[in-house]
PDB file of N, CA and C in Angstrom:
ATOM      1  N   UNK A   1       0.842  -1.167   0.000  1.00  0.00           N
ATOM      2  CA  UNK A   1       0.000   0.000   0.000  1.00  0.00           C
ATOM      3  C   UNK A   1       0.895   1.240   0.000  1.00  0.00           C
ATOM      4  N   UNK A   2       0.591   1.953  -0.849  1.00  0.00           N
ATOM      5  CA  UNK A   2       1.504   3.363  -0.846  1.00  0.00           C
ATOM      6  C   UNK A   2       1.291   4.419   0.123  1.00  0.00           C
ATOM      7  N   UNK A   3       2.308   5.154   0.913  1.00  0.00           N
ATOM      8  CA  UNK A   3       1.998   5.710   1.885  1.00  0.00           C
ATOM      9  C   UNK A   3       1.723   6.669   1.134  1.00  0.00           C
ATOM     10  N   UNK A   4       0.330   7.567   1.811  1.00  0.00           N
ATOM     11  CA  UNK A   4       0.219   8.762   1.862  1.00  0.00           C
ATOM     12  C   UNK A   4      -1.306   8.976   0.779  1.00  0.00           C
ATOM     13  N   UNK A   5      -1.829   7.399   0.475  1.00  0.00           N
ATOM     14  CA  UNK A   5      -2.706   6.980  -0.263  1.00  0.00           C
ATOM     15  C   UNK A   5      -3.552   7.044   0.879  1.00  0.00           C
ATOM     16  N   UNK A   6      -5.106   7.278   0.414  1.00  0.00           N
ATOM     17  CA  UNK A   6      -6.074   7.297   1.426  1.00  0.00           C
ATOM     18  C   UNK A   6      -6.510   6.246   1.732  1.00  0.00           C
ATOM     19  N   UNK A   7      -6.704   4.545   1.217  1.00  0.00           N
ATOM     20  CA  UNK A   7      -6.534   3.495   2.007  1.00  0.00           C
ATOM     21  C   UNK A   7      -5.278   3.290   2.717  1.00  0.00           C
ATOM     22  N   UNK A   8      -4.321   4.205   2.733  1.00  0.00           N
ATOM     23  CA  UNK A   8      -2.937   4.236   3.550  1.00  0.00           C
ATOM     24  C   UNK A   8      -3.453   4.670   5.007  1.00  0.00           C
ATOM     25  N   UNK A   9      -4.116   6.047   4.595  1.00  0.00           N
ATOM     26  CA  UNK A   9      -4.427   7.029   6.326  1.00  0.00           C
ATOM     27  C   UNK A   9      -5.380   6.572   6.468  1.00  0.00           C
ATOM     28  N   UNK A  10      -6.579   5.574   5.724  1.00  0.00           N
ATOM     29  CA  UNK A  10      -7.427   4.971   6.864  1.00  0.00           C
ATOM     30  C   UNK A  10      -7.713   3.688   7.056  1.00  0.00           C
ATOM     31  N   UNK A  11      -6.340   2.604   7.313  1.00  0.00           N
ATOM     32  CA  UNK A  11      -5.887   2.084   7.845  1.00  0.00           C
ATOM     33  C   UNK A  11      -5.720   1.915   9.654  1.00  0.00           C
ATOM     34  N   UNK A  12      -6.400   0.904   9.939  1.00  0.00           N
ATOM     35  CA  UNK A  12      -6.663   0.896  11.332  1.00  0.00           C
ATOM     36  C   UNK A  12      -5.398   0.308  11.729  1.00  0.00           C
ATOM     37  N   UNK A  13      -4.669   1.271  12.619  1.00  0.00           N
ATOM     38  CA  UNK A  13      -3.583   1.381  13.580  1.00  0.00           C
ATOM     39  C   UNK A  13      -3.578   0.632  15.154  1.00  0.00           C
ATOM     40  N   UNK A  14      -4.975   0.741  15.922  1.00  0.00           N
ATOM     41  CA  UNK A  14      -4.740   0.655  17.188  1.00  0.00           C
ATOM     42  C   UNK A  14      -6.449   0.279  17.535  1.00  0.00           C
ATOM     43  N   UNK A  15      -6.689  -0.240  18.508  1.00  0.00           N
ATOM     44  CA  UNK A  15      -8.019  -0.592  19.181  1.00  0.00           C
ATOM     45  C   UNK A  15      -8.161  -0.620  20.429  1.00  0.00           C
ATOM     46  N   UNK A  16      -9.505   0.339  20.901  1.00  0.00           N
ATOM     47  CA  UNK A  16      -9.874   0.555  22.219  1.00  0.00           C
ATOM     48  C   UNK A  16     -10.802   0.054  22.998  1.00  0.00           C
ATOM     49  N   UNK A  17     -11.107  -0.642  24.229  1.00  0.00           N
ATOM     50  CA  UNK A  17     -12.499  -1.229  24.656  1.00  0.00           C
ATOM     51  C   UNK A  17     -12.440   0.054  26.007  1.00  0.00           C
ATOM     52  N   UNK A  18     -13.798  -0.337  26.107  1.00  0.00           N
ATOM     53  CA  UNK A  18     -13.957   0.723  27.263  1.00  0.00           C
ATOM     54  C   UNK A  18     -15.363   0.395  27.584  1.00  0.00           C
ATOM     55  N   UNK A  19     -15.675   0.985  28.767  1.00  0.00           N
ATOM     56  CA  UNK A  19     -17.604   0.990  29.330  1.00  0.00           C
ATOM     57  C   UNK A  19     -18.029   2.243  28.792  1.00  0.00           C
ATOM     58  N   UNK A  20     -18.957   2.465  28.878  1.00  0.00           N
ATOM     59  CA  UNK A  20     -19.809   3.147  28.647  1.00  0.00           C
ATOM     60  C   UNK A  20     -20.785   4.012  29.714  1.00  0.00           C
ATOM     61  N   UNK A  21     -21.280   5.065  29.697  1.00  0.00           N
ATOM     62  CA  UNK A  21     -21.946   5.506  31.172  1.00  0.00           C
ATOM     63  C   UNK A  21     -23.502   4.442  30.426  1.00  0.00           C
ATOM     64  N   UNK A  22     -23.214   4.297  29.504  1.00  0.00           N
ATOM     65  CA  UNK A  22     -24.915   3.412  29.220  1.00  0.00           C
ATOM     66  C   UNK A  22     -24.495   1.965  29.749  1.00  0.00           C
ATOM     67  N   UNK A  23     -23.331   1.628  30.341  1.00  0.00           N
ATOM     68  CA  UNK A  23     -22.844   0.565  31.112  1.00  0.00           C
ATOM     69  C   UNK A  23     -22.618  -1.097  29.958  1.00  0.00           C
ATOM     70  N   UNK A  24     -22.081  -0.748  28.813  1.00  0.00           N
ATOM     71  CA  UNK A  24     -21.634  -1.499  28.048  1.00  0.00           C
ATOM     72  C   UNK A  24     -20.643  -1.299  27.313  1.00  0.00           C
ATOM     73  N   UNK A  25     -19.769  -2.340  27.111  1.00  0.00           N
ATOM     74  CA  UNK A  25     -18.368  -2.276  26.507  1.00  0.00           C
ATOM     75  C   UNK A  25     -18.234  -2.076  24.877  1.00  0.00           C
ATOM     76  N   UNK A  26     -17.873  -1.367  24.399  1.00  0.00           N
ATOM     77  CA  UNK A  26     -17.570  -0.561  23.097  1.00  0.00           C
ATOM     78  C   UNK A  26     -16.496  -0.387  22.805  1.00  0.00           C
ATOM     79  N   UNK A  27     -16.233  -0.789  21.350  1.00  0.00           N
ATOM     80  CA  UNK A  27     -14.531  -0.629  20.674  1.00  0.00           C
ATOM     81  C   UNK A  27     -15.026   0.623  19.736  1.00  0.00           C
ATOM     82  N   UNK A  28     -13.600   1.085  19.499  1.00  0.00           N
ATOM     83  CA  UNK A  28     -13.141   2.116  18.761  1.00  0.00           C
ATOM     84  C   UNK A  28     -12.006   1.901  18.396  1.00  0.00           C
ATOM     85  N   UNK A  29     -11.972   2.247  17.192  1.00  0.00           N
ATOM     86  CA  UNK A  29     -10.748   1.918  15.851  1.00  0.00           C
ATOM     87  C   UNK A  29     -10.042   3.329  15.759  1.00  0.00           C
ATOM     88  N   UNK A  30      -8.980   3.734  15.770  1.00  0.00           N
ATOM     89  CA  UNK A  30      -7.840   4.375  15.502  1.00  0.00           C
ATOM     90  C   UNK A  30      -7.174   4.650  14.455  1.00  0.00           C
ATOM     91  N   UNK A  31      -7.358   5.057  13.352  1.00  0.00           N
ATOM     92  CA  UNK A  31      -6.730   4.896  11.783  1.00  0.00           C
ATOM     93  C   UNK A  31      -5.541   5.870  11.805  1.00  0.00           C
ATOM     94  N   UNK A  32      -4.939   5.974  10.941  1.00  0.00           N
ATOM     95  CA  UNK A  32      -3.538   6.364  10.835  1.00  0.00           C
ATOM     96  C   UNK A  32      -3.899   7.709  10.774  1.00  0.00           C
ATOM     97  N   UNK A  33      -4.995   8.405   9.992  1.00  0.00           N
ATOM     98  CA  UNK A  33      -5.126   9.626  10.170  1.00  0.00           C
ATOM     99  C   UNK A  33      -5.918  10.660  10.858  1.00  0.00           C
ATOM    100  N   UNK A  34      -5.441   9.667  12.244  1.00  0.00           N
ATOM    101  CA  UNK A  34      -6.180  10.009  13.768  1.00  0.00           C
ATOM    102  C   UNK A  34      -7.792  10.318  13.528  1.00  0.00           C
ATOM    103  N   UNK A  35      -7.828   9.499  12.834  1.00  0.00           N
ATOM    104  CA  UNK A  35      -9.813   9.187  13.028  1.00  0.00           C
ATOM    105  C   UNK A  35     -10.610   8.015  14.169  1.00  0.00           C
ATOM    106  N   UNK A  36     -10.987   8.682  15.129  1.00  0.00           N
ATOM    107  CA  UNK A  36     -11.729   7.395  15.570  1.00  0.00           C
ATOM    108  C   UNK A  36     -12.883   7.054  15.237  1.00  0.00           C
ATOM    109  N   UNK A  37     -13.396   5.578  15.080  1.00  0.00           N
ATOM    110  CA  UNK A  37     -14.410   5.216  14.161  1.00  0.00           C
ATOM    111  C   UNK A  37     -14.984   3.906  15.513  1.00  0.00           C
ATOM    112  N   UNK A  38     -16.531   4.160  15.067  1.00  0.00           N
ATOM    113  CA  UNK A  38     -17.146   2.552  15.762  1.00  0.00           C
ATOM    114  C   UNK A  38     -18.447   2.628  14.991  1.00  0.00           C
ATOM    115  N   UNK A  39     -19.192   1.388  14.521  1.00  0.00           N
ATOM    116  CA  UNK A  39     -20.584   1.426  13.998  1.00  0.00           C
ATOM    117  C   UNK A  39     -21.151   0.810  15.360  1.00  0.00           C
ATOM    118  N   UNK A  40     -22.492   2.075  15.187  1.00  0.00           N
ATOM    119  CA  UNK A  40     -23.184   1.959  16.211  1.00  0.00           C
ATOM    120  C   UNK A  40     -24.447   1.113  16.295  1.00  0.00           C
ATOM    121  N   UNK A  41     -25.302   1.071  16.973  1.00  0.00           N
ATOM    122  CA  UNK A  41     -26.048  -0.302  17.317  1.00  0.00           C
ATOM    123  C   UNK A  41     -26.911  -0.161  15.520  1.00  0.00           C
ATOM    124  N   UNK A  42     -27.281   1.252  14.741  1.00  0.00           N
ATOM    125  CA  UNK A  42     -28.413   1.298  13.625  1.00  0.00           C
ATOM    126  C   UNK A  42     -27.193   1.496  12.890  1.00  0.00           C
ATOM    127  N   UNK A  43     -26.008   0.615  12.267  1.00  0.00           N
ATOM    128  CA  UNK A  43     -25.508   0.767  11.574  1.00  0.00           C
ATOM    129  C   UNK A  43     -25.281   1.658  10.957  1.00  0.00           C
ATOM    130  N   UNK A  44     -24.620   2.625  11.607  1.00  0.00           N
ATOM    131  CA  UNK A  44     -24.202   3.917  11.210  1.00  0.00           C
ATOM    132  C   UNK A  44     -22.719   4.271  11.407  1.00  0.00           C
ATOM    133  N   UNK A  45     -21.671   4.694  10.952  1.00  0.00           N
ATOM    134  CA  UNK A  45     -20.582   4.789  11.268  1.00  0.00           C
ATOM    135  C   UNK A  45     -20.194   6.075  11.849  1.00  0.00           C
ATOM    136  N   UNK A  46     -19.825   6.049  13.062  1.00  0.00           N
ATOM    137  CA  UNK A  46     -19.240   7.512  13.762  1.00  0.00           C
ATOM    138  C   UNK A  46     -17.840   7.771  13.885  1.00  0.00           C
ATOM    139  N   UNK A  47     -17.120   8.406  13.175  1.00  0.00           N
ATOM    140  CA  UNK A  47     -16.270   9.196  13.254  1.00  0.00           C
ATOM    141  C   UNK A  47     -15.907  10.478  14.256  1.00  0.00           C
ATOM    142  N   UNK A  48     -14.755  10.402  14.609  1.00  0.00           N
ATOM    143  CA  UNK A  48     -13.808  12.127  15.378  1.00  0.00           C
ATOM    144  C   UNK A  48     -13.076  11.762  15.077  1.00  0.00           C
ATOM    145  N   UNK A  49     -12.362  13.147  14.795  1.00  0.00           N
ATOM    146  CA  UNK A  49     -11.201  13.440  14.343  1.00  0.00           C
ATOM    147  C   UNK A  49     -10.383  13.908  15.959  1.00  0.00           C
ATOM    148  N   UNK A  50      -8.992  13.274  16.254  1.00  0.00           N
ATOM    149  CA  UNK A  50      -8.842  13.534  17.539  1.00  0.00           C
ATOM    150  C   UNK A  50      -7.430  14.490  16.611  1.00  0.00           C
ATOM    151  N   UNK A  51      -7.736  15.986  17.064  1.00  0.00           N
ATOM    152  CA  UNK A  51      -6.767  16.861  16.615  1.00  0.00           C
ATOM    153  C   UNK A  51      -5.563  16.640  17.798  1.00  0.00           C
ATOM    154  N   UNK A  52      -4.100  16.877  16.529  1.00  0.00           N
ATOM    155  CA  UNK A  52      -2.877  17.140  16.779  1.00  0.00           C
ATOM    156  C   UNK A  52      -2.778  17.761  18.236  1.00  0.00           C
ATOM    157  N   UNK A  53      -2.133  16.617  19.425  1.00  0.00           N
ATOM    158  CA  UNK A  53      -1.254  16.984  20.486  1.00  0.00           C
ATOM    159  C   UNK A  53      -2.540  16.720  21.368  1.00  0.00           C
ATOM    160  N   UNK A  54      -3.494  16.136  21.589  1.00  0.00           N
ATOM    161  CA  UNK A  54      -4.676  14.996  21.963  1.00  0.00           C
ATOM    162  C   UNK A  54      -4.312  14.555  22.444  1.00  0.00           C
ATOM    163  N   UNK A  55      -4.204  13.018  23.678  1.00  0.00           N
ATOM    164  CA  UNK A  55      -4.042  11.927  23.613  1.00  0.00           C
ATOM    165  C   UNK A  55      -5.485  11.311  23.245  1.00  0.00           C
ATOM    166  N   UNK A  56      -5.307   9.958  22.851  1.00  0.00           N
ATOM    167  CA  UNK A  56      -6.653   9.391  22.360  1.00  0.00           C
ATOM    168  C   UNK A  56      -7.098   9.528  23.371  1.00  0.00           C
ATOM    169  N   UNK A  57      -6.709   8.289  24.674  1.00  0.00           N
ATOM    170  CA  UNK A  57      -7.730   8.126  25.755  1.00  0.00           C
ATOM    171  C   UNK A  57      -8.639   8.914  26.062  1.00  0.00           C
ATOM    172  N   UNK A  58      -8.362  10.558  26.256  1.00  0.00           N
ATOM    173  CA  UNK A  58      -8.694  11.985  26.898  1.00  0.00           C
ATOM    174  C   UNK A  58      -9.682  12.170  26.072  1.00  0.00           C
ATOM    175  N   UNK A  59      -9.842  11.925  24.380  1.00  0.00           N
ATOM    176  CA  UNK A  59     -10.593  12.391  23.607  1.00  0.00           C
ATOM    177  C   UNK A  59     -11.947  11.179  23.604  1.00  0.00           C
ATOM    178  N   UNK A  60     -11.174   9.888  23.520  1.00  0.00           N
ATOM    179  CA  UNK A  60     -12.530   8.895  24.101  1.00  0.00           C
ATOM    180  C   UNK A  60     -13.409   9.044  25.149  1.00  0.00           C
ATOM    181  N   UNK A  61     -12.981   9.736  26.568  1.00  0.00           N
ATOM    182  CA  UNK A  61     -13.811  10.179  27.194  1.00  0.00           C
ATOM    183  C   UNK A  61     -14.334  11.266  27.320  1.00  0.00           C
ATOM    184  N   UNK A  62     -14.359  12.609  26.539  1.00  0.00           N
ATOM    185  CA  UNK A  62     -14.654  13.325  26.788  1.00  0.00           C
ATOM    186  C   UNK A  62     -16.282  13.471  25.422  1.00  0.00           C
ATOM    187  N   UNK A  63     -15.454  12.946  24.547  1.00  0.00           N
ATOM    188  CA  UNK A  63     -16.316  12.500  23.246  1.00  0.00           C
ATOM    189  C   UNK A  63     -17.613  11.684  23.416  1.00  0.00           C
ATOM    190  N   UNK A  64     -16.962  10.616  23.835  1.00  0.00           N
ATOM    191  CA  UNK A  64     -17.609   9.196  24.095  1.00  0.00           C
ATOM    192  C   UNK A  64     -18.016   8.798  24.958  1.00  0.00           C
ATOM    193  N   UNK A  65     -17.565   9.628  26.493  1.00  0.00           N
ATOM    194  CA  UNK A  65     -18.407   8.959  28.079  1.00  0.00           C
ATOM    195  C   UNK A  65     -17.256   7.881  27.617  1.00  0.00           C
ATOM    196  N   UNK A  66     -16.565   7.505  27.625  1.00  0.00           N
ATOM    197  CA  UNK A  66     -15.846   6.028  27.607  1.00  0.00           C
ATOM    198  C   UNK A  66     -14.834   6.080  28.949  1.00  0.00           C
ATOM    199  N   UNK A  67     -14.929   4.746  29.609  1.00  0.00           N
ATOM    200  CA  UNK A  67     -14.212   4.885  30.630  1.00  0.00           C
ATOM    201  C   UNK A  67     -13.318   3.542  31.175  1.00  0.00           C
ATOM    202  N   UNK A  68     -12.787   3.495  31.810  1.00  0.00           N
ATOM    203  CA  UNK A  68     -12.066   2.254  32.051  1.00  0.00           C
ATOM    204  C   UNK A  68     -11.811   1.567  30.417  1.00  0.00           C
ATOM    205  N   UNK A  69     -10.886   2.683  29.977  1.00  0.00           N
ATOM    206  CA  UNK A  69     -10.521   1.958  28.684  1.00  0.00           C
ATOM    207  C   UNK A  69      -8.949   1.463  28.648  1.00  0.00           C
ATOM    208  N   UNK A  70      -9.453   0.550  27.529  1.00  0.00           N
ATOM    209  CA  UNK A  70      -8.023  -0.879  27.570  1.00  0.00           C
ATOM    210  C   UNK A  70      -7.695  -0.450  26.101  1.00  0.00           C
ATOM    211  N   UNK A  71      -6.453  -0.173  26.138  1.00  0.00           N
ATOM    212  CA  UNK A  71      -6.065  -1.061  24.662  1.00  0.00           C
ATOM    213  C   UNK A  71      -5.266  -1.586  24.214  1.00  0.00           C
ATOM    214  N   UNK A  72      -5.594  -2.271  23.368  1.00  0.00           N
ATOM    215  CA  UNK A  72      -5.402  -3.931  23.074  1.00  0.00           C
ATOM    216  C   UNK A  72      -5.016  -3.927  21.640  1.00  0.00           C
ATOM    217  N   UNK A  73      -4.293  -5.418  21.260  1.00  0.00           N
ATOM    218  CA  UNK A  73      -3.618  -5.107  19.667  1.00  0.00           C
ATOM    219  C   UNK A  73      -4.790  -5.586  18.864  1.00  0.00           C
ATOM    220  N   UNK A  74      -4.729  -5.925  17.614  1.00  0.00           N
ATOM    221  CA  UNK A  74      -5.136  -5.561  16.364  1.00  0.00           C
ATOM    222  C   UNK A  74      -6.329  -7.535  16.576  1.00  0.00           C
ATOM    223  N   UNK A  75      -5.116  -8.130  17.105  1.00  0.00           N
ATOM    224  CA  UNK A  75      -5.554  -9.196  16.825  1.00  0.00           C
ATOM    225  C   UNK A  75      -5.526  -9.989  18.160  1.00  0.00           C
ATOM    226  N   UNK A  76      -6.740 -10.284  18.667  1.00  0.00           N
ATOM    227  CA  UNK A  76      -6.537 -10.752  20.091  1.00  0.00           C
ATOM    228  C   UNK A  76      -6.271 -11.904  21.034  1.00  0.00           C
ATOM    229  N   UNK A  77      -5.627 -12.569  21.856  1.00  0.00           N
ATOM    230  CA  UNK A  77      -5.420 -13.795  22.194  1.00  0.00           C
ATOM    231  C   UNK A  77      -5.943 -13.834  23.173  1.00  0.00           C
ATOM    232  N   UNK A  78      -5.524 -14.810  24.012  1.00  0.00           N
ATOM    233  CA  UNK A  78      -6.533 -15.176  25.383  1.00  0.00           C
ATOM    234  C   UNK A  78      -6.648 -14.387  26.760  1.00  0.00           C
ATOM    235  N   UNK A  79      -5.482 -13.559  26.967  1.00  0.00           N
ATOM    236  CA  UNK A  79      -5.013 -12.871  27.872  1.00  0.00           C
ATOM    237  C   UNK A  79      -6.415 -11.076  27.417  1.00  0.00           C
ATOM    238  N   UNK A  80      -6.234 -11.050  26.407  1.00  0.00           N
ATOM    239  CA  UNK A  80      -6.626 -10.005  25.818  1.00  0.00           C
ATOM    240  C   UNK A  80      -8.280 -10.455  26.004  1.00  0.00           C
ATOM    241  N   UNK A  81      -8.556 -11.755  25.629  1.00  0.00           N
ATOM    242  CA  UNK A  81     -10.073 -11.573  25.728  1.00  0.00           C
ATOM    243  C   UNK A  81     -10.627 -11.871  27.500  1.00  0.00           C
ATOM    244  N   UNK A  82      -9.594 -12.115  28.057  1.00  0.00           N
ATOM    245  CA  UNK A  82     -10.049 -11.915  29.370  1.00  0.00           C
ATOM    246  C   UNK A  82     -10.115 -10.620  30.090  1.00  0.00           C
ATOM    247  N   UNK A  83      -9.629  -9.509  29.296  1.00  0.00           N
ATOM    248  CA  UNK A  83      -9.534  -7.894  29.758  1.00  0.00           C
ATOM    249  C   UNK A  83     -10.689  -7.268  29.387  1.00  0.00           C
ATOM    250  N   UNK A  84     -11.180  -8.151  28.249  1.00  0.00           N
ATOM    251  CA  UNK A  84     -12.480  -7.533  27.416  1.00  0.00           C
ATOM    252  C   UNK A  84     -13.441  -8.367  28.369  1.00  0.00           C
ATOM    253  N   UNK A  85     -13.350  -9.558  28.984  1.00  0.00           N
ATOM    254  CA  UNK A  85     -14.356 -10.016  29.370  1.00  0.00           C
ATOM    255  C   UNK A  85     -14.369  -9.405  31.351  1.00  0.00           C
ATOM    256  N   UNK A  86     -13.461  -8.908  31.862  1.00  0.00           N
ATOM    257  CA  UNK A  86     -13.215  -8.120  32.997  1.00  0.00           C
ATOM    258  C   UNK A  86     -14.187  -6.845  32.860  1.00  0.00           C
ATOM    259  N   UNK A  87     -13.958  -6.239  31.474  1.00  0.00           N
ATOM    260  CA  UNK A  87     -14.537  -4.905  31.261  1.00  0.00           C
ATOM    261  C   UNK A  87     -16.195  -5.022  31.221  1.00  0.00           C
ATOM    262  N   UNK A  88     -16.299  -6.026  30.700  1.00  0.00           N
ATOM    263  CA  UNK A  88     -17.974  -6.749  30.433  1.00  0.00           C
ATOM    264  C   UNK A  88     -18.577  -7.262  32.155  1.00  0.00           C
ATOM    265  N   UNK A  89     -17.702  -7.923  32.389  1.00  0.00           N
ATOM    266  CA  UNK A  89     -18.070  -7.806  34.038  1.00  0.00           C
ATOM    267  C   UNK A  89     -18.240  -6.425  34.756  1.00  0.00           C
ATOM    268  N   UNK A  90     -17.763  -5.622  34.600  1.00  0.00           N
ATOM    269  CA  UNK A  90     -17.578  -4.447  35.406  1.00  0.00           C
ATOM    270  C   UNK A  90     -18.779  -3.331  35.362  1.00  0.00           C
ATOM    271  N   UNK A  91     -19.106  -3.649  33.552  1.00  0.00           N
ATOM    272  CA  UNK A  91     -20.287  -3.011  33.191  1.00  0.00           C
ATOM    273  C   UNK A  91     -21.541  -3.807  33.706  1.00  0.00           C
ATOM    274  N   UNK A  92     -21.811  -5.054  33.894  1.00  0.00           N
ATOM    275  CA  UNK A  92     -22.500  -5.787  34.579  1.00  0.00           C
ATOM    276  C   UNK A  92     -22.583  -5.545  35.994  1.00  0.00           C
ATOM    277  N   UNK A  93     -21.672  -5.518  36.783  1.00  0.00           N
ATOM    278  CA  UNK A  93     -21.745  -4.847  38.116  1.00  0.00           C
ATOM    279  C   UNK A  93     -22.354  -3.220  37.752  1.00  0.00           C
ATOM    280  N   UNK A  94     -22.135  -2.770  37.138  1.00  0.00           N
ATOM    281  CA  UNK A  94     -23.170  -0.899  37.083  1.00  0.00           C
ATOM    282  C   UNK A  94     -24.489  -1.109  36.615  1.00  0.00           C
ATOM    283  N   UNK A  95     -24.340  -1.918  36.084  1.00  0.00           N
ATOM    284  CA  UNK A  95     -26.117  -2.266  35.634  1.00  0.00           C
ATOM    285  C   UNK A  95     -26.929  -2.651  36.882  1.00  0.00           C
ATOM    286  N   UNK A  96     -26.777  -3.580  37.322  1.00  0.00           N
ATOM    287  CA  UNK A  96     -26.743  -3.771  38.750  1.00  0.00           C
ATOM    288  C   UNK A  96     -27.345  -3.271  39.934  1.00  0.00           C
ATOM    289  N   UNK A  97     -26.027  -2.318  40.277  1.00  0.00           N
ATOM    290  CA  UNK A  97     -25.986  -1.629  41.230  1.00  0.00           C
ATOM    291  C   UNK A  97     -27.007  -0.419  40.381  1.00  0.00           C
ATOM    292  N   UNK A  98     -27.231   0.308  39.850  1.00  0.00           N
ATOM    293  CA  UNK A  98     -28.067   1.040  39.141  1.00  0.00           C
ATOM    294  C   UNK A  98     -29.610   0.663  39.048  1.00  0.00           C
ATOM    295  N   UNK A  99     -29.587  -0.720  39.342  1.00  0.00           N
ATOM    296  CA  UNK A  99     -31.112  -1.465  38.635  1.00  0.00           C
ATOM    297  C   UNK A  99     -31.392  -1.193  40.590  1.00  0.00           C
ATOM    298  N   UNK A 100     -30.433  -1.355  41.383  1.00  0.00           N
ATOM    299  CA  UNK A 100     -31.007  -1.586  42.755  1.00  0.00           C
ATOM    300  C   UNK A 100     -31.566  -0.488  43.015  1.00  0.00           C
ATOM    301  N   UNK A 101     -30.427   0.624  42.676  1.00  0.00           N
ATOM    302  CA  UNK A 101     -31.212   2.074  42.762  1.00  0.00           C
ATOM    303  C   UNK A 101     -32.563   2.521  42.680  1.00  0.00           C
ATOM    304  N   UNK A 102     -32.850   1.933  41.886  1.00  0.00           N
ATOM    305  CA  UNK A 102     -34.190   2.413  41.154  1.00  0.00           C
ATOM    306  C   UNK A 102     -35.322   1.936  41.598  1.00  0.00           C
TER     307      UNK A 102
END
């Protein structure tokens, strides 16, 4: 792929899990030309652009409510799906404790 080609900059680089204040775990994709991307539950694709001197994390939560976020490589092994399945627990405990509330 030729750099500097636009299947070059949107090329997914990096991947994020995180909760949600709606208390469910959600990835977000990272492309080379600092776009974050996730399709949402009505198949729609959401994009931000996280501008120059950002860190992602900071922009996932401030964007996204995203919290207790992990990230993890491209391609995941067992160690990795037990961080995703920690994060899925955790959001399960807020559901929870939230449902008692009420």
């Amino acid at each position: 792929m030729k750099k500097g080609a636009k299947a070059w900059k949107a090329e997914i680089v990096r991947h994020f899990y995180g909760n949600v204040l709606t208390d469910k775990v959600e990835t977000y994709d990272l492309s080379r030309d600092n776009t974050l991307s996730r399709w949402n539950d009505q198949d729609a694709l959401i994009k931000h652009h996280v501008i120059r001197g950002r860190r992602v994390e900071s922009e996932l939560n401030v964007v996204f409510h995203l919290v207790d976020i992990v990230e993890l490589p491209l391609v995941l092994d067992d160690s990795c799906r037990a961080r995703i399945a920690a994060l899925e627990a955790k959001a399960a405990e807020r559901r929870a404790a939230a449902a008692s509330k009420a």
